[in-house]
PDB file of N, CA and C in Angstrom:
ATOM      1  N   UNK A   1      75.238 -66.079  14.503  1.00  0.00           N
ATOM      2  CA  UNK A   1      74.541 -66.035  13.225  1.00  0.00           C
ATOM      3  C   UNK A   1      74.824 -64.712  12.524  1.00  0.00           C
ATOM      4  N   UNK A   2      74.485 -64.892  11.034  1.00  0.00           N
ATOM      5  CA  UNK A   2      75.133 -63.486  10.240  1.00  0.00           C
ATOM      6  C   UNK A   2      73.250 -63.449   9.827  1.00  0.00           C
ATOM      7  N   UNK A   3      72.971 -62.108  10.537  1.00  0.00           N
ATOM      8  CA  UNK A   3      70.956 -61.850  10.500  1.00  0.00           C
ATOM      9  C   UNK A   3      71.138 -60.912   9.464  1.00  0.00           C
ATOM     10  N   UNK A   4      70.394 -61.036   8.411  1.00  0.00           N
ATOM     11  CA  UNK A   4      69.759 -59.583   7.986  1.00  0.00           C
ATOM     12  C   UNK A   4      68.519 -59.371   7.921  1.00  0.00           C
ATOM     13  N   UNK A   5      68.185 -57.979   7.156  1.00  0.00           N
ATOM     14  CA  UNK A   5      66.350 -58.292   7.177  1.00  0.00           C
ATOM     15  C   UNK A   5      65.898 -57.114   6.817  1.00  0.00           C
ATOM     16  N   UNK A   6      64.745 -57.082   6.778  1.00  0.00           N
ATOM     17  CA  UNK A   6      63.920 -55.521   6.200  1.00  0.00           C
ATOM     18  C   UNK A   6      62.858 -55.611   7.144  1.00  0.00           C
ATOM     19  N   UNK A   7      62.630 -53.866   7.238  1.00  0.00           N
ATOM     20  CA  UNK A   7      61.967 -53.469   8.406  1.00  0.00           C
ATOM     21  C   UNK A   7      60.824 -52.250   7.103  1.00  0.00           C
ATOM     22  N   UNK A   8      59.802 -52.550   7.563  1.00  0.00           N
ATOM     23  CA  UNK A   8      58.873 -51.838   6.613  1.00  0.00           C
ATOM     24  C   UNK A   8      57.149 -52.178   7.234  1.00  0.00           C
ATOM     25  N   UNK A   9      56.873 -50.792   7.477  1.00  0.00           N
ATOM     26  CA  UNK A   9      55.338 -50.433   7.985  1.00  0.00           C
ATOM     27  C   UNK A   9      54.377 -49.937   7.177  1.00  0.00           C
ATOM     28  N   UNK A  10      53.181 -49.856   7.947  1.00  0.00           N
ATOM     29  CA  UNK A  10      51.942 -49.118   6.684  1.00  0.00           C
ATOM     30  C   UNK A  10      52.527 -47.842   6.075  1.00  0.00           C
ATOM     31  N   UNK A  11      52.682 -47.284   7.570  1.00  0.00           N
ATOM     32  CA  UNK A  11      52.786 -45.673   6.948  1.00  0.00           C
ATOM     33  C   UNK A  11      54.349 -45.313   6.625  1.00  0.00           C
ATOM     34  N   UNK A  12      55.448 -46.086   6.970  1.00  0.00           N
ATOM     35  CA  UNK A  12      57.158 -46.109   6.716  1.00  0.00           C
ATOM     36  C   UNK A  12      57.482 -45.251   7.903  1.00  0.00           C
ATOM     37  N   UNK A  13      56.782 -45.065   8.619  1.00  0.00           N
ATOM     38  CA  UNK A  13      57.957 -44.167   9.684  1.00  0.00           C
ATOM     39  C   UNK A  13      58.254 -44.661  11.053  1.00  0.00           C
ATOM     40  N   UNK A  14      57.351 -44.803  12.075  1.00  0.00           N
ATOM     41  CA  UNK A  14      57.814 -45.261  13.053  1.00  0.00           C
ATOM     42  C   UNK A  14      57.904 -46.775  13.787  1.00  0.00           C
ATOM     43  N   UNK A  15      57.211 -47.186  13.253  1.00  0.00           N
ATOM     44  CA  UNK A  15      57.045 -48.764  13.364  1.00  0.00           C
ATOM     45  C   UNK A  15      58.528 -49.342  12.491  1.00  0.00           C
ATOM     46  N   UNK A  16      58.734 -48.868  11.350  1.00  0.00           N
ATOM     47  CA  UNK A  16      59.765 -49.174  10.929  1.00  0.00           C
ATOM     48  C   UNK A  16      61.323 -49.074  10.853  1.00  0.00           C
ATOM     49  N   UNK A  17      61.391 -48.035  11.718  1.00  0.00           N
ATOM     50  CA  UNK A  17      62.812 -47.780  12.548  1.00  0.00           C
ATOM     51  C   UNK A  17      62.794 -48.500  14.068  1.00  0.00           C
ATOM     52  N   UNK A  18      61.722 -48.218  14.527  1.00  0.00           N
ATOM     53  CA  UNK A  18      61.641 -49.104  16.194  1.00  0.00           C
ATOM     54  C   UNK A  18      62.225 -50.693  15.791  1.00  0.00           C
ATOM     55  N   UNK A  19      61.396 -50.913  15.088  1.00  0.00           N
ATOM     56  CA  UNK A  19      61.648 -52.713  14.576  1.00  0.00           C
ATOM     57  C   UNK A  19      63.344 -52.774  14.208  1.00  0.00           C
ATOM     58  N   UNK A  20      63.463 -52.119  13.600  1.00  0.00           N
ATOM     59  CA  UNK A  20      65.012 -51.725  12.904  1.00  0.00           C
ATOM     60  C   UNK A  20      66.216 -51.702  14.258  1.00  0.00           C
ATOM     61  N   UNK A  21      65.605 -50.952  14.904  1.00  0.00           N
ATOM     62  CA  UNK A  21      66.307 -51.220  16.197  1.00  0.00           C
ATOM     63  C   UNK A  21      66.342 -51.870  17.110  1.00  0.00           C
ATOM     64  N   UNK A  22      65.051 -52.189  17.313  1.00  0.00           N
ATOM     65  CA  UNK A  22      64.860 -52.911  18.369  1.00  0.00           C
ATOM     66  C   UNK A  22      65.584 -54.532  17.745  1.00  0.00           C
ATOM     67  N   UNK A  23      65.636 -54.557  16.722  1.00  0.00           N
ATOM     68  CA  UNK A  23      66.011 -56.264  15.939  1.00  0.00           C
ATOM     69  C   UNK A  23      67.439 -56.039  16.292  1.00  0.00           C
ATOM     70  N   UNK A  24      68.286 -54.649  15.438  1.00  0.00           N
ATOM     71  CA  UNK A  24      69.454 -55.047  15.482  1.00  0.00           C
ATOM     72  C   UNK A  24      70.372 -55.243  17.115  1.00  0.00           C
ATOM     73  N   UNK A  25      69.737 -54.162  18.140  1.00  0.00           N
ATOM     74  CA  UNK A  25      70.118 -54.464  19.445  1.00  0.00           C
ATOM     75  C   UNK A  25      70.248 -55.778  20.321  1.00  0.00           C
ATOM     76  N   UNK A  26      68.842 -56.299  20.009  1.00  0.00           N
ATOM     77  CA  UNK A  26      68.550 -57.377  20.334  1.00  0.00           C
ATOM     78  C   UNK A  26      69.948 -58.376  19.730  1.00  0.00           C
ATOM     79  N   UNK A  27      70.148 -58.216  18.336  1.00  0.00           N
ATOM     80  CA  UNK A  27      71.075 -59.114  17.553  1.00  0.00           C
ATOM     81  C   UNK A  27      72.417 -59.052  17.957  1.00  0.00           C
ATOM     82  N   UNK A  28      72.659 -57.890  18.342  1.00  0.00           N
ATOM     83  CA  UNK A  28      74.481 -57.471  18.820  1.00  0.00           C
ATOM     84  C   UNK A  28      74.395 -58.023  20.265  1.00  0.00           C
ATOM     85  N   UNK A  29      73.369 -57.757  21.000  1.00  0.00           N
ATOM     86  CA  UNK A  29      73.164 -58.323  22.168  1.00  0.00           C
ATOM     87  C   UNK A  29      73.191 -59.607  22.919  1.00  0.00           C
ATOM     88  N   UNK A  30      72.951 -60.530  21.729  1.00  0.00           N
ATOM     89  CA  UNK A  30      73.236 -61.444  21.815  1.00  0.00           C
ATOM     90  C   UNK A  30      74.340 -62.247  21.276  1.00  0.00           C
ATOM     91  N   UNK A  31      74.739 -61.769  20.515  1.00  0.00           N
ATOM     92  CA  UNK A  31      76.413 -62.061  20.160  1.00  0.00           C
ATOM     93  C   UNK A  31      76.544 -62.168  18.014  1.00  0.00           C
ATOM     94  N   UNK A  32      75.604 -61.793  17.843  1.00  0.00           N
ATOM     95  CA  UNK A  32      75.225 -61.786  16.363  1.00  0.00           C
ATOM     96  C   UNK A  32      76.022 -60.707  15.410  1.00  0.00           C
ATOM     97  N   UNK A  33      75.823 -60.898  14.484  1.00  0.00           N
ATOM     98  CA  UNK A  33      76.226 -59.740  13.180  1.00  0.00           C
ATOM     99  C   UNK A  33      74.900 -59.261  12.636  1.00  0.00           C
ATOM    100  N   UNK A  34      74.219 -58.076  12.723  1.00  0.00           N
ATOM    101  CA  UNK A  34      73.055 -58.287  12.030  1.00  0.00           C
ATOM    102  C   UNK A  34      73.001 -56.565  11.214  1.00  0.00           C
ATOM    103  N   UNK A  35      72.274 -56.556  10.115  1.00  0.00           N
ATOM    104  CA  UNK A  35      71.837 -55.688   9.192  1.00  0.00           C
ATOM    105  C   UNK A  35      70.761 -55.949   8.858  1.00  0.00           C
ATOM    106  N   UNK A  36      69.927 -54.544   9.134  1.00  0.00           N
ATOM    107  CA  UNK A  36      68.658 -54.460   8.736  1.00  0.00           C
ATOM    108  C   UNK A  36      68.486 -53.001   8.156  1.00  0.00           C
ATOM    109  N   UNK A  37      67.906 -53.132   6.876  1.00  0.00           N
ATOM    110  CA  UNK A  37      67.439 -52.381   5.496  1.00  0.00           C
ATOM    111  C   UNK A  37      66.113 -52.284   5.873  1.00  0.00           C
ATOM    112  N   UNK A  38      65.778 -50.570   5.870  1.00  0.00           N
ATOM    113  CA  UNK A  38      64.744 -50.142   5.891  1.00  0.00           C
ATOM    114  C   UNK A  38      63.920 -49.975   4.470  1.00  0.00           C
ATOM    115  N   UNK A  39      62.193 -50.143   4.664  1.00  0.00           N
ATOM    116  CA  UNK A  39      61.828 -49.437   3.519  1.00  0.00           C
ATOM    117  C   UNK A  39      60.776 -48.575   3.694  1.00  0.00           C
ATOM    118  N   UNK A  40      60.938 -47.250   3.990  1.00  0.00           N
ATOM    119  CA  UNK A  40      59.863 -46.206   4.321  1.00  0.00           C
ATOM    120  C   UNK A  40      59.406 -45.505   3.329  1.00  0.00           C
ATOM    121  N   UNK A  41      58.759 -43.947   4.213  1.00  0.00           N
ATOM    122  CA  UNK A  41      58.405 -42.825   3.439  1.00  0.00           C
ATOM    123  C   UNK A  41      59.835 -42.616   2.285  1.00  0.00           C
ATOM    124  N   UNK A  42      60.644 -42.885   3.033  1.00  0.00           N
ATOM    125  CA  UNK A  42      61.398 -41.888   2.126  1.00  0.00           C
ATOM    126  C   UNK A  42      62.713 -42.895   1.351  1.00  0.00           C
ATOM    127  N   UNK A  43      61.789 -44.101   1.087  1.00  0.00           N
ATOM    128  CA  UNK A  43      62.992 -45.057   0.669  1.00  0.00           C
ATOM    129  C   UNK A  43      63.540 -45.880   1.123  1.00  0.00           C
ATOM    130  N   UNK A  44      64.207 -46.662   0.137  1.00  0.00           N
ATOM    131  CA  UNK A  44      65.410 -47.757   0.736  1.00  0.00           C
ATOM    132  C   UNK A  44      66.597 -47.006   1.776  1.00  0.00           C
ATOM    133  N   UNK A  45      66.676 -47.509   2.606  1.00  0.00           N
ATOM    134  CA  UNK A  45      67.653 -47.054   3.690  1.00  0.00           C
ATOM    135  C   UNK A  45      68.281 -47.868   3.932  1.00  0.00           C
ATOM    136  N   UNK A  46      69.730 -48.126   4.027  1.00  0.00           N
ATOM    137  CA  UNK A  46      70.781 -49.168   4.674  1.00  0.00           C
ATOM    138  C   UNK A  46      70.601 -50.156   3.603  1.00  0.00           C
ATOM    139  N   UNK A  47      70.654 -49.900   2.462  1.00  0.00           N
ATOM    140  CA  UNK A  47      70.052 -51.420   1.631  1.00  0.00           C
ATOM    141  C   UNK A  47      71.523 -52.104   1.719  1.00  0.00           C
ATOM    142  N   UNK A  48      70.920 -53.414   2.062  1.00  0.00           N
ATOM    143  CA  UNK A  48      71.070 -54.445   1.968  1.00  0.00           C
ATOM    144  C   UNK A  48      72.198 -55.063   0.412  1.00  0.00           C
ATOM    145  N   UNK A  49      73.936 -54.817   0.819  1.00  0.00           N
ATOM    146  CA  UNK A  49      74.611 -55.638  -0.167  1.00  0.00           C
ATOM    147  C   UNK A  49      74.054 -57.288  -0.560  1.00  0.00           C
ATOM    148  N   UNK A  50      74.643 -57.210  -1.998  1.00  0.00           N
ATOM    149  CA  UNK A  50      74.640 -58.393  -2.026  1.00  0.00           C
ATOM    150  C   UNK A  50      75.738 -59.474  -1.453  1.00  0.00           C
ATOM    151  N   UNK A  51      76.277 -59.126  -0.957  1.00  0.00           N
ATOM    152  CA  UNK A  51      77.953 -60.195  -0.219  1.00  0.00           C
ATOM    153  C   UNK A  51      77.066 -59.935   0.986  1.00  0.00           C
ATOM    154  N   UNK A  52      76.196 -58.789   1.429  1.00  0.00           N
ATOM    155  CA  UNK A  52      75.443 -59.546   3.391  1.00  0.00           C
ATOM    156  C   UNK A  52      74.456 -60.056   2.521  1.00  0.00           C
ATOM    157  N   UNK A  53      73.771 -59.820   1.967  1.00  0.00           N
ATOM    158  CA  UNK A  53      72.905 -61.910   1.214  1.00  0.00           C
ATOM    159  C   UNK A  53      73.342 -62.538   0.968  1.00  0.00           C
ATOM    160  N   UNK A  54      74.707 -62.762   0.695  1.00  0.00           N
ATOM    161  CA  UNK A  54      75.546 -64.197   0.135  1.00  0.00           C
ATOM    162  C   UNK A  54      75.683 -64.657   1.250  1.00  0.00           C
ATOM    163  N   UNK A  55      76.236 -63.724   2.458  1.00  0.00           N
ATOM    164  CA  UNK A  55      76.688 -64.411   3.569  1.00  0.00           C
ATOM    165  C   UNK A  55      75.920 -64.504   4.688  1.00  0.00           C
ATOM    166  N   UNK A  56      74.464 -64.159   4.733  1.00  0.00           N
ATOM    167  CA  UNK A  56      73.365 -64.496   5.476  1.00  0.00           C
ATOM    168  C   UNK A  56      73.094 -66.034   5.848  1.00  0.00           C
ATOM    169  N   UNK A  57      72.862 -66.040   7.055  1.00  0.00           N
ATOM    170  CA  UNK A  57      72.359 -67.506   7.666  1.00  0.00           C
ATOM    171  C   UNK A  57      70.626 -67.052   7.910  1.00  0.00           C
ATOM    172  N   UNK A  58      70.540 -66.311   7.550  1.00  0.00           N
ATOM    173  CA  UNK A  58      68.775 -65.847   7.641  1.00  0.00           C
ATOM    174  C   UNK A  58      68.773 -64.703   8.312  1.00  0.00           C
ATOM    175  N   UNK A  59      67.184 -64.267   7.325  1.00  0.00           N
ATOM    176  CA  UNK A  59      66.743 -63.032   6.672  1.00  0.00           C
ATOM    177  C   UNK A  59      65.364 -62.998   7.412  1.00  0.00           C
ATOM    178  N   UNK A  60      65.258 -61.847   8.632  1.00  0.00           N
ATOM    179  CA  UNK A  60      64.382 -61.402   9.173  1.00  0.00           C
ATOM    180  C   UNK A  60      63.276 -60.345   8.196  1.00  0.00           C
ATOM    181  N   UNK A  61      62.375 -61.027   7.996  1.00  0.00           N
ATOM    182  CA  UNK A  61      61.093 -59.661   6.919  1.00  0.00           C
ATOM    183  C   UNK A  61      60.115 -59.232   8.337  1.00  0.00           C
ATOM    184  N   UNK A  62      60.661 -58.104   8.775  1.00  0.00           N
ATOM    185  CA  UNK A  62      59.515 -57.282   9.600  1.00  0.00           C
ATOM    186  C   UNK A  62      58.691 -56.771   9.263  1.00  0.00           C
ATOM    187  N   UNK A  63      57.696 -56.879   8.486  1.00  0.00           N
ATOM    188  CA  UNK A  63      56.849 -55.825   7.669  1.00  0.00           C
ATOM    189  C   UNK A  63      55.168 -55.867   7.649  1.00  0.00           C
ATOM    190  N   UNK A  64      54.850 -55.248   7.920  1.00  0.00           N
ATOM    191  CA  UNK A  64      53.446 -54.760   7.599  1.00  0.00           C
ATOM    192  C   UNK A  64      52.793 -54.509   6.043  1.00  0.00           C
ATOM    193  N   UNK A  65      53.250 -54.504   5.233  1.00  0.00           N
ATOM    194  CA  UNK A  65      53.274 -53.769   4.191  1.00  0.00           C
ATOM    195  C   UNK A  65      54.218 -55.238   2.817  1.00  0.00           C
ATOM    196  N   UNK A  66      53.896 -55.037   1.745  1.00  0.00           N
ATOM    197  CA  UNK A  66      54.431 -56.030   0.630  1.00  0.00           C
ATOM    198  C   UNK A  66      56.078 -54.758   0.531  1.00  0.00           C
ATOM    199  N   UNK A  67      56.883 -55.498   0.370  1.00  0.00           N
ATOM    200  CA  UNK A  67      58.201 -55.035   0.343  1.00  0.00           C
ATOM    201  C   UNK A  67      59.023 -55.428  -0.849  1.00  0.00           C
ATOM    202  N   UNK A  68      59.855 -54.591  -1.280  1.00  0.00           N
ATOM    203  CA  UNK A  68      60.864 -55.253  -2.543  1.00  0.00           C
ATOM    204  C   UNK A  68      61.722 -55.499  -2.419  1.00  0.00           C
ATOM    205  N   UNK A  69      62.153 -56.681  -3.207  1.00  0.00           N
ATOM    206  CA  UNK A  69      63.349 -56.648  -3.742  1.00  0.00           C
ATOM    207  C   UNK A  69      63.316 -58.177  -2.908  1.00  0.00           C
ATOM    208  N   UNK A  70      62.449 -58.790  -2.814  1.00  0.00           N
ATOM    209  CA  UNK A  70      62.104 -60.171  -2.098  1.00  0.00           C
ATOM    210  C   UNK A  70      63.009 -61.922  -2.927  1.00  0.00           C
ATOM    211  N   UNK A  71      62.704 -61.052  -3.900  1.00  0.00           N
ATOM    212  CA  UNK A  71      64.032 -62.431  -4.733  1.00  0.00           C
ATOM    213  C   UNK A  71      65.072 -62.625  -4.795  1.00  0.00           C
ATOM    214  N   UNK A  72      65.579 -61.566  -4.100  1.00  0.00           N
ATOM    215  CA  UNK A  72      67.375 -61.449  -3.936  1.00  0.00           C
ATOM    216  C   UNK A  72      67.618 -62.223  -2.574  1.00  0.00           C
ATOM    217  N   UNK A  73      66.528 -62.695  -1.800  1.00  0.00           N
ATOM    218  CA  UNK A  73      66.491 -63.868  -0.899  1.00  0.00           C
ATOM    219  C   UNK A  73      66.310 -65.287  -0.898  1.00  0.00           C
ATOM    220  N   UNK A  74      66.187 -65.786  -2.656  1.00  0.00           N
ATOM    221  CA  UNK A  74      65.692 -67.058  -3.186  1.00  0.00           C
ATOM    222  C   UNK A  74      66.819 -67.961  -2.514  1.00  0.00           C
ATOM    223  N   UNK A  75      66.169 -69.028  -1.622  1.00  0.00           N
ATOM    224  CA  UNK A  75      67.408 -70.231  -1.210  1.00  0.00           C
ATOM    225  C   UNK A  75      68.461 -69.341   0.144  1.00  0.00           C
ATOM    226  N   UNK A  76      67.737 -68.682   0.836  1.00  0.00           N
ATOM    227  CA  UNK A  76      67.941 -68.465   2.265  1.00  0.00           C
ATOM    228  C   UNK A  76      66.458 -68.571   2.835  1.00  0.00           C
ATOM    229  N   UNK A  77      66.814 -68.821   4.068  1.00  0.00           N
ATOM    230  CA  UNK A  77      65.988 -68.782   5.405  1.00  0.00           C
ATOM    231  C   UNK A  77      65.437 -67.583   5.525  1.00  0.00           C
ATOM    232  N   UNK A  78      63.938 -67.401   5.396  1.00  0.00           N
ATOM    233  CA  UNK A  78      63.141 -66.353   5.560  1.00  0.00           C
ATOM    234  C   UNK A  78      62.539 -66.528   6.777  1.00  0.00           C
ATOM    235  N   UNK A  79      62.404 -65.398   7.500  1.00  0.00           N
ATOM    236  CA  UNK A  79      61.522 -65.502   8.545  1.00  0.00           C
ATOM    237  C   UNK A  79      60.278 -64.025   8.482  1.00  0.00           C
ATOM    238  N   UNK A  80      59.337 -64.160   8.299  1.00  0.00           N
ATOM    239  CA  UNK A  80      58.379 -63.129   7.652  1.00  0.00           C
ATOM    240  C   UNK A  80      57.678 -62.829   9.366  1.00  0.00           C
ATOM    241  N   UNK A  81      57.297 -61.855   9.771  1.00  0.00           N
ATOM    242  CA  UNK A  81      56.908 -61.014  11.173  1.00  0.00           C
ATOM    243  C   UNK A  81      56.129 -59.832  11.041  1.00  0.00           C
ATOM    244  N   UNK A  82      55.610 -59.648  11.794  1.00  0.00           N
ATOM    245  CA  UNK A  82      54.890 -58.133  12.045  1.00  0.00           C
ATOM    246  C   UNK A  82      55.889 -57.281  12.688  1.00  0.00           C
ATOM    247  N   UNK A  83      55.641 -56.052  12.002  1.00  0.00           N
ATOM    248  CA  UNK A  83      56.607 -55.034  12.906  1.00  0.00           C
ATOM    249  C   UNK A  83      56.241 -55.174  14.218  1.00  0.00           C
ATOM    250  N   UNK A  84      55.367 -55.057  14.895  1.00  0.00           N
ATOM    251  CA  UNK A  84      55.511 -54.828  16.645  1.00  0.00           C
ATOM    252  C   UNK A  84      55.311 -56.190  17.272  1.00  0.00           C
ATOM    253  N   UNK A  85      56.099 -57.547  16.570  1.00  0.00           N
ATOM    254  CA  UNK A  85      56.330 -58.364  16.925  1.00  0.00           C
ATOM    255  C   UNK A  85      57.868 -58.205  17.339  1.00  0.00           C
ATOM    256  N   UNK A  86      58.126 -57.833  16.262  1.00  0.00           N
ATOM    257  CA  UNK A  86      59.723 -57.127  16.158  1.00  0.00           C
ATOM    258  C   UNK A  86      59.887 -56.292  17.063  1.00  0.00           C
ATOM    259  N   UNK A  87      59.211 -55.420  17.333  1.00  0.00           N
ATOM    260  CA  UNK A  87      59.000 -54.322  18.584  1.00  0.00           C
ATOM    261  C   UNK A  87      59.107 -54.956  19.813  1.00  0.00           C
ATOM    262  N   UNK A  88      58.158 -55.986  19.951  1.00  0.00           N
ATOM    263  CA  UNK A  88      57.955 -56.462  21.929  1.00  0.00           C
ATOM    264  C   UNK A  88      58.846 -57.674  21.765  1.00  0.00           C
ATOM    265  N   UNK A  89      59.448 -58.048  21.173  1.00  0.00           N
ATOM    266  CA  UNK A  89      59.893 -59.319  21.313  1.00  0.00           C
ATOM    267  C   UNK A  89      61.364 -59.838  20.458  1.00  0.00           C
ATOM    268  N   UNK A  90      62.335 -59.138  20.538  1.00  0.00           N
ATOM    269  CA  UNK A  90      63.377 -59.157  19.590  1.00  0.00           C
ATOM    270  C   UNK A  90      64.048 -60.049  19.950  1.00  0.00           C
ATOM    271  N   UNK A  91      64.873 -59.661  20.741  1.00  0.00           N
ATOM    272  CA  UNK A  91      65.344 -61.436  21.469  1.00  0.00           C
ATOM    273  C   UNK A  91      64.951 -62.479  21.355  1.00  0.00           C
ATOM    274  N   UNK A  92      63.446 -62.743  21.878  1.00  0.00           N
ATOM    275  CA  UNK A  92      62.684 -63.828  21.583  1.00  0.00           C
ATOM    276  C   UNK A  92      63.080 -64.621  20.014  1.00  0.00           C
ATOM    277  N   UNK A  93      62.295 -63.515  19.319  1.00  0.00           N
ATOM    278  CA  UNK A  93      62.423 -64.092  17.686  1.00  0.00           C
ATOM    279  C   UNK A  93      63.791 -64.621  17.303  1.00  0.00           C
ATOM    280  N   UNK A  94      64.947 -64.224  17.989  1.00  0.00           N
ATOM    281  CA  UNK A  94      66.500 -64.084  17.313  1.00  0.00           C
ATOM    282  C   UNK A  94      66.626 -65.109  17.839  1.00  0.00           C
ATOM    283  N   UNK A  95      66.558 -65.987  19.067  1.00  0.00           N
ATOM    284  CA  UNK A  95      66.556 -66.931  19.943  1.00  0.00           C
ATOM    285  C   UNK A  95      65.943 -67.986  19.335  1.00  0.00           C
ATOM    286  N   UNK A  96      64.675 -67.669  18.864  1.00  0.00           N
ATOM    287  CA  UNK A  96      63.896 -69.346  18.220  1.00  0.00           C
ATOM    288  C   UNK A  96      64.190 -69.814  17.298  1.00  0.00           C
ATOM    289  N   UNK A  97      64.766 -68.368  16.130  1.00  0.00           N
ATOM    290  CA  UNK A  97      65.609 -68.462  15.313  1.00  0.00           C
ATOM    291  C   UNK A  97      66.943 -69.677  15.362  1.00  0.00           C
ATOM    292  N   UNK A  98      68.407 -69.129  15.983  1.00  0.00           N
ATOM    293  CA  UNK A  98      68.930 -69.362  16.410  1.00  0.00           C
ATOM    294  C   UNK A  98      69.019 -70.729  16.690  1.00  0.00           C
ATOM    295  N   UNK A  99      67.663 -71.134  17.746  1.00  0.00           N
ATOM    296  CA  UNK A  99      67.746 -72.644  18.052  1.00  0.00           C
ATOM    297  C   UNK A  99      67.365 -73.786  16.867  1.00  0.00           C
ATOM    298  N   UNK A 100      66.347 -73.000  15.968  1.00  0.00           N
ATOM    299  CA  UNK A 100      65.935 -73.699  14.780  1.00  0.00           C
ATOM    300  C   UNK A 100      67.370 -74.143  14.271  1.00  0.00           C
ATOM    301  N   UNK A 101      67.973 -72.974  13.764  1.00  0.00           N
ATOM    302  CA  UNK A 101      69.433 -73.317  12.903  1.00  0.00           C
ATOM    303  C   UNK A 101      70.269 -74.430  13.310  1.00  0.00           C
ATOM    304  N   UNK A 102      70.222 -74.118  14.681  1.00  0.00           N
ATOM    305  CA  UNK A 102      71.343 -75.076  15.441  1.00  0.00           C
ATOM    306  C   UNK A 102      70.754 -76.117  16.251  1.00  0.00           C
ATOM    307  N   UNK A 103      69.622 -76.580  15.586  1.00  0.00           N
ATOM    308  CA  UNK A 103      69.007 -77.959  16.069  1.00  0.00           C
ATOM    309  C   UNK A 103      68.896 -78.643  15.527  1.00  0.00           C
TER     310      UNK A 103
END
């Protein structure tokens, strides 16, 4: 699968890089392409081209928090999460994912 997604917490700092990582590891780990765009204290980070939204098979939203730029996802596969769902369980999510698509 080609994953992307946004990673965004109450306060933007640590919940939202853990998730960030913990998603994309999980994603390479399992044999994926994945990009994930932060949105913290200090901004958009890694944002998100539009050619990796054209070519997305679905769009992981880790977030705690209302996030932007949510319409540049109209007519893909959203999957909306809590950051420390994203945290304890990355694989998991990429996996149910995954089987949804290809079932």
């Amino acid at each position: 699968m080609n994953i992307i997604g946004i990673a965004a917490c109450t306060s933007g700092i640590a919940h939202t890089y853990i998730a960030k990582e913990k998603l994309t590891k999980a994603g390479i780990a399992l044999g994926h392409t994945i990009h994930i765009e932060t949105q913290g204290t200090i901004g958009i980070e890694d944002e998100l081209s539009a050619e990796q939204v054209k070519n997305a098979d679905v769009v992981i939203i880790a977030a705690d928090i209302k996030i932007s730029g949510k319409d540049r996802f109209n007519g893909k596969r959203v999957v909306e999460i809590p950051t420390d769902l994203a945290i304890k369980a990355p694989k998991q999510i990429i996996n149910k994912i995954d089987n949804e698509i290809n079932n």
